[in-house]
Protein backbone atom coordinates (compact mmCIF):
# COMPACT_ATOMS: atom_id res chain seq x y z
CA UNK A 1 7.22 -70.09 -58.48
CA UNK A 2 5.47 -69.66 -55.69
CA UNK A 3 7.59 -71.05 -52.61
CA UNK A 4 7.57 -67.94 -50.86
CA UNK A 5 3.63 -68.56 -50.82
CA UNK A 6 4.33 -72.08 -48.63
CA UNK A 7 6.12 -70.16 -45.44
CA UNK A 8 3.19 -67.22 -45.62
CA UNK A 9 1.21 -69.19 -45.38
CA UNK A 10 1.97 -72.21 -43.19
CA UNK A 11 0.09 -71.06 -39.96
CA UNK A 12 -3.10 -71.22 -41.78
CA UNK A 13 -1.88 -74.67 -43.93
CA UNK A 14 -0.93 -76.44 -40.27
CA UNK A 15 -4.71 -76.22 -39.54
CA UNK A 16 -6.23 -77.83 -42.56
CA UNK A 17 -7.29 -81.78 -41.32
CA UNK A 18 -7.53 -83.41 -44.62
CA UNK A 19 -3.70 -84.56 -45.81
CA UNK A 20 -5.00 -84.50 -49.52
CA UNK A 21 -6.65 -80.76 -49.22
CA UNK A 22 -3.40 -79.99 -47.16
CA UNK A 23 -1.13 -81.08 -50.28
CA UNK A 24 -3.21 -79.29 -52.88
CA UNK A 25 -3.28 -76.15 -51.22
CA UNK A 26 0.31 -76.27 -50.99
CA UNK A 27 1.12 -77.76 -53.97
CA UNK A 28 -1.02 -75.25 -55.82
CA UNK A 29 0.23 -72.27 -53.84
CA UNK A 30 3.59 -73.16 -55.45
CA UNK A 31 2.14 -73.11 -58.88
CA UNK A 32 0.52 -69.69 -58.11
CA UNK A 33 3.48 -66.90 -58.18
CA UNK A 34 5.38 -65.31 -55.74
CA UNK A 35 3.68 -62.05 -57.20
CA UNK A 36 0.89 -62.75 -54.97
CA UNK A 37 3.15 -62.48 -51.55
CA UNK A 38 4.27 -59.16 -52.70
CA UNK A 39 1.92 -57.13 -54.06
CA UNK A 40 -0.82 -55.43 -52.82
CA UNK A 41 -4.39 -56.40 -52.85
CA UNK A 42 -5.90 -53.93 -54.64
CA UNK A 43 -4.01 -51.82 -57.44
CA UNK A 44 -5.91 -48.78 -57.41
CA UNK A 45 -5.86 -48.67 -53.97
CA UNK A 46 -9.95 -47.93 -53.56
CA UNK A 47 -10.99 -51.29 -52.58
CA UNK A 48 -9.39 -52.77 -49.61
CA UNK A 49 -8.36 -51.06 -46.24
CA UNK A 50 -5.01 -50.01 -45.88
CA UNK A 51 -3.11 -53.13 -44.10
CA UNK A 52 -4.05 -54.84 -47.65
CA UNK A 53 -1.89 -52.50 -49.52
CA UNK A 54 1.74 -51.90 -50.54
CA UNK A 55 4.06 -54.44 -50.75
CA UNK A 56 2.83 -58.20 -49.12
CA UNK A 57 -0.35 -56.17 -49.02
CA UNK A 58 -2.80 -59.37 -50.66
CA UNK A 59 -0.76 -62.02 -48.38
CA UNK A 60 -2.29 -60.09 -45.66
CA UNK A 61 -5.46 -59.69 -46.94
CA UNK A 62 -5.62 -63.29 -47.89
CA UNK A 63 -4.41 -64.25 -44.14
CA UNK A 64 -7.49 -61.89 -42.96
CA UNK A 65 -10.51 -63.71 -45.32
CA UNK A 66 -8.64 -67.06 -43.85
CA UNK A 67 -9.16 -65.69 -40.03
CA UNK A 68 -12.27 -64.17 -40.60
CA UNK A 69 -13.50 -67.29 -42.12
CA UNK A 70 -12.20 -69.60 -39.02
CA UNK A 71 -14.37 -67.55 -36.58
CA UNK A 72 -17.11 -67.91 -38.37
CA UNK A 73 -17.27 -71.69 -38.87
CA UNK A 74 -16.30 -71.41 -35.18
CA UNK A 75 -20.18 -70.69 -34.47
CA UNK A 76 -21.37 -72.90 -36.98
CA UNK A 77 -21.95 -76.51 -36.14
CA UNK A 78 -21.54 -77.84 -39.66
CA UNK A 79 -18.21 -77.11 -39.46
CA UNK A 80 -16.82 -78.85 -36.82
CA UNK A 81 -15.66 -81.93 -38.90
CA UNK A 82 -14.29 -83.17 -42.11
CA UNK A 83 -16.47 -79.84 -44.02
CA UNK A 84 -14.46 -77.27 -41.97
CA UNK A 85 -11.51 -77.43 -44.58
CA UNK A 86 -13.55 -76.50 -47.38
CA UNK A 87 -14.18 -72.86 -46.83
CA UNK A 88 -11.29 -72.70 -45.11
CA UNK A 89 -8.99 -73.94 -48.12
CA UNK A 90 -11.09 -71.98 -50.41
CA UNK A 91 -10.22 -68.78 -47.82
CA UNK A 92 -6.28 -69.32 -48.45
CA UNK A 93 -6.38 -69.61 -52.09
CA UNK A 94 -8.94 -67.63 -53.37
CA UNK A 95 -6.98 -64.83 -54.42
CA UNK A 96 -3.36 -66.46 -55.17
CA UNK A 97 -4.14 -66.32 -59.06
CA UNK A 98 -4.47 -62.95 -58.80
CA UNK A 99 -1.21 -61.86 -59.80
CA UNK A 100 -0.58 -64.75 -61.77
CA UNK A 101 1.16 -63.39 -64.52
CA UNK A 102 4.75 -61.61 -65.66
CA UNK A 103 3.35 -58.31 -65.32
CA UNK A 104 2.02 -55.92 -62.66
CA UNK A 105 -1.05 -55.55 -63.68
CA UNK A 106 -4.28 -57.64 -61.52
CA UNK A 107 -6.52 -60.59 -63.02
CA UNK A 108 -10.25 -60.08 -62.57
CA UNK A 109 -11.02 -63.15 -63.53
CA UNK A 110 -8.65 -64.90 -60.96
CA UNK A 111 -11.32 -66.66 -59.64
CA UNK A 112 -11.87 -68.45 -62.11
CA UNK A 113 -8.89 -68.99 -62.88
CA UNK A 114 -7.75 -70.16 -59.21
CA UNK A 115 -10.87 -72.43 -59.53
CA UNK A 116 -9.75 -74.46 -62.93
CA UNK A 117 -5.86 -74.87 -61.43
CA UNK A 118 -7.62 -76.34 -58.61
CA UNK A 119 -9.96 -78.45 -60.61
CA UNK A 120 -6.78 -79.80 -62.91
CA UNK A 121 -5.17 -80.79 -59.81
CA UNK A 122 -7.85 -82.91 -58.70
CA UNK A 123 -8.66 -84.13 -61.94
CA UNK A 124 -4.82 -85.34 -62.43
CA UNK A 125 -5.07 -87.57 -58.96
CA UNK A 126 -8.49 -88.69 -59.77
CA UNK A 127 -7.30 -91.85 -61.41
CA UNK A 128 -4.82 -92.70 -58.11
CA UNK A 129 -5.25 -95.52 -55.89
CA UNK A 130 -5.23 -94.49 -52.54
CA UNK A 131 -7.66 -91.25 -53.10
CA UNK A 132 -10.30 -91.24 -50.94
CA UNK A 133 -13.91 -89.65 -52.71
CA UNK A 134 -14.50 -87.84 -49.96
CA UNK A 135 -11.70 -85.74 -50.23
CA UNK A 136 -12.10 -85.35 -54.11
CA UNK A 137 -15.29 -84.52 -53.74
CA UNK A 138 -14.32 -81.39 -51.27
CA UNK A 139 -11.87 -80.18 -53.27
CA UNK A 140 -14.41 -80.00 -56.01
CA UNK A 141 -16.30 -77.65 -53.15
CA UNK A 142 -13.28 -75.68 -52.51
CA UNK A 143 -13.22 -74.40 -56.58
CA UNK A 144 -17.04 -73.66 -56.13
CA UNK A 145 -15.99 -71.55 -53.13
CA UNK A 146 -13.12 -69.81 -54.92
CA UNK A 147 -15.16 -69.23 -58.20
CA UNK A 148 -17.76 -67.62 -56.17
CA UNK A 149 -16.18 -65.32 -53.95
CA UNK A 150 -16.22 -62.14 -55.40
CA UNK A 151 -20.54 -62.55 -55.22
CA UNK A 152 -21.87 -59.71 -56.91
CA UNK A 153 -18.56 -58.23 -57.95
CA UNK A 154 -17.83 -60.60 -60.93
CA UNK A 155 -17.99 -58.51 -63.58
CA UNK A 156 -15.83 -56.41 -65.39
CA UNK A 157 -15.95 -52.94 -63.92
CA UNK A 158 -15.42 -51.28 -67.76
CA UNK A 159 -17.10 -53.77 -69.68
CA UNK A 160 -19.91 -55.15 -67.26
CA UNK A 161 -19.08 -58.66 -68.58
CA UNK A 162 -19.74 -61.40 -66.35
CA UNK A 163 -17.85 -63.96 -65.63
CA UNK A 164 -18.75 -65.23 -62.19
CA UNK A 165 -21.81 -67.11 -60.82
CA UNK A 166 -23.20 -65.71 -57.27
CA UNK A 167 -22.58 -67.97 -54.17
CA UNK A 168 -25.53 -70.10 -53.84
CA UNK A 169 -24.49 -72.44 -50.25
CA UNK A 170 -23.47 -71.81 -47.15
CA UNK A 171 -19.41 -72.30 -47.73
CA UNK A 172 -19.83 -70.01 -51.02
CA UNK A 173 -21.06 -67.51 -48.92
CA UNK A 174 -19.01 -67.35 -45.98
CA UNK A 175 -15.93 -66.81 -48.09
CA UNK A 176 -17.24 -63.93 -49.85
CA UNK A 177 -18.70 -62.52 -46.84
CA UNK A 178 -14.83 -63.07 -45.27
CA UNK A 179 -13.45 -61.77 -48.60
CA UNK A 180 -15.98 -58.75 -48.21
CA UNK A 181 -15.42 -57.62 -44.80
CA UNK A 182 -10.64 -57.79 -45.28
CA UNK A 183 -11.91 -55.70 -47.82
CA UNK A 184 -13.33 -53.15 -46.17
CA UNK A 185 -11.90 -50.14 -46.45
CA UNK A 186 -12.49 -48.52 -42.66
CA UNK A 187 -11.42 -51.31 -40.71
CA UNK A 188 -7.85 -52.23 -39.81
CA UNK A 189 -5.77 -55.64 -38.40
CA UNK A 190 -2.55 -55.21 -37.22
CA UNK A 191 0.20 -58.31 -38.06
CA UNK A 192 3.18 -59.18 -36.01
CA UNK A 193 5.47 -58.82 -39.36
């Protein structure tokens, strides 16, 4: 599925410190599909700037939360050990379960959904020998992160349903606030390829 998703992304996999967060992420990027490299980040076209559309258009916007979330932990002190993969993980896949499906058409509820393939593949090591809590236990932060990134967008546009909770710590937040500003539709990054 999604092996194209492992050489995207593998600038922004080489810096994650934690060998277990380092094989989820990659592990579930393959799980996610290939959809997610090609198409763009928004499918209306209103709600992300325009390196984030047309084809590869989310793979770029998902490379933008990931740098905009590295500068900030940069100025944040908390995040100069161990915690600095969380948001950062959370940054890289919180949008691969967006196109997650056989058809064109966008999930709104892919964080959520990116959140429980995450949980499931933490839950399915859980039982190993050589897994270390600590790691475990970030992982579990990196689906909080994902679930929560969309903040005060996490409803159904149509149907105003909710699905989403609001970020309520610091790692939550930075990830939206890195989701919200690729997002922006005035601003522009330009990529080597």
């Amino acid at each position: 599925m999604g092996r194209r998703a492992l050489k995207a992304f593998e600038n922004e996999i080489a810096k994650i410190k934690s060998e277990y967060l380092k094989t989820a992420v990659k592990e579930l990027l393959v799980k996610c599909s290939d959809k997610n490299i090609t198409m763009p980040a928004s499918s209306s076209g209103k709600y992300h700037p325009p390196f984030a559309l047309g084809e590869g258009g989310l793979m770029r916007h998902t490379k933008a939360v990931s740098l905009f979330t590295e500068r900030t932990m940069q100025i944040m002190p908390q995040y100069d050990g161990w915690d600095w993969d969380v948001p950062y993980c959370a940054a890289i896949l919180h949008d691969m379960c967006k196109y997650n499906n056989d058809s064109d058409k966008l999930s709104m509820k892919h964080p959520l959904e990116m959140a429980t393939m995450i949980r499931e593949w933490n839950e399915e090591r859980k039982n190993f020998d050589n897994i270390i809590e600590e790691d475990y236990a970030r992982l579990e932060r990196v689906a909080d992160a994902v679930a929560t990134h969309m903040s005060r967008w996490d409803s159904d546009p149509k149907t105003g349903e909710k699905w989403g909770e609001l970020p309520s710590k610091m790692e939550h937040m930075i990830v939206a606030i890195s989701d919200m500003i690729a997002a922006t539709t005035n601003i522009d990054i330009s990529f080597d390829n």
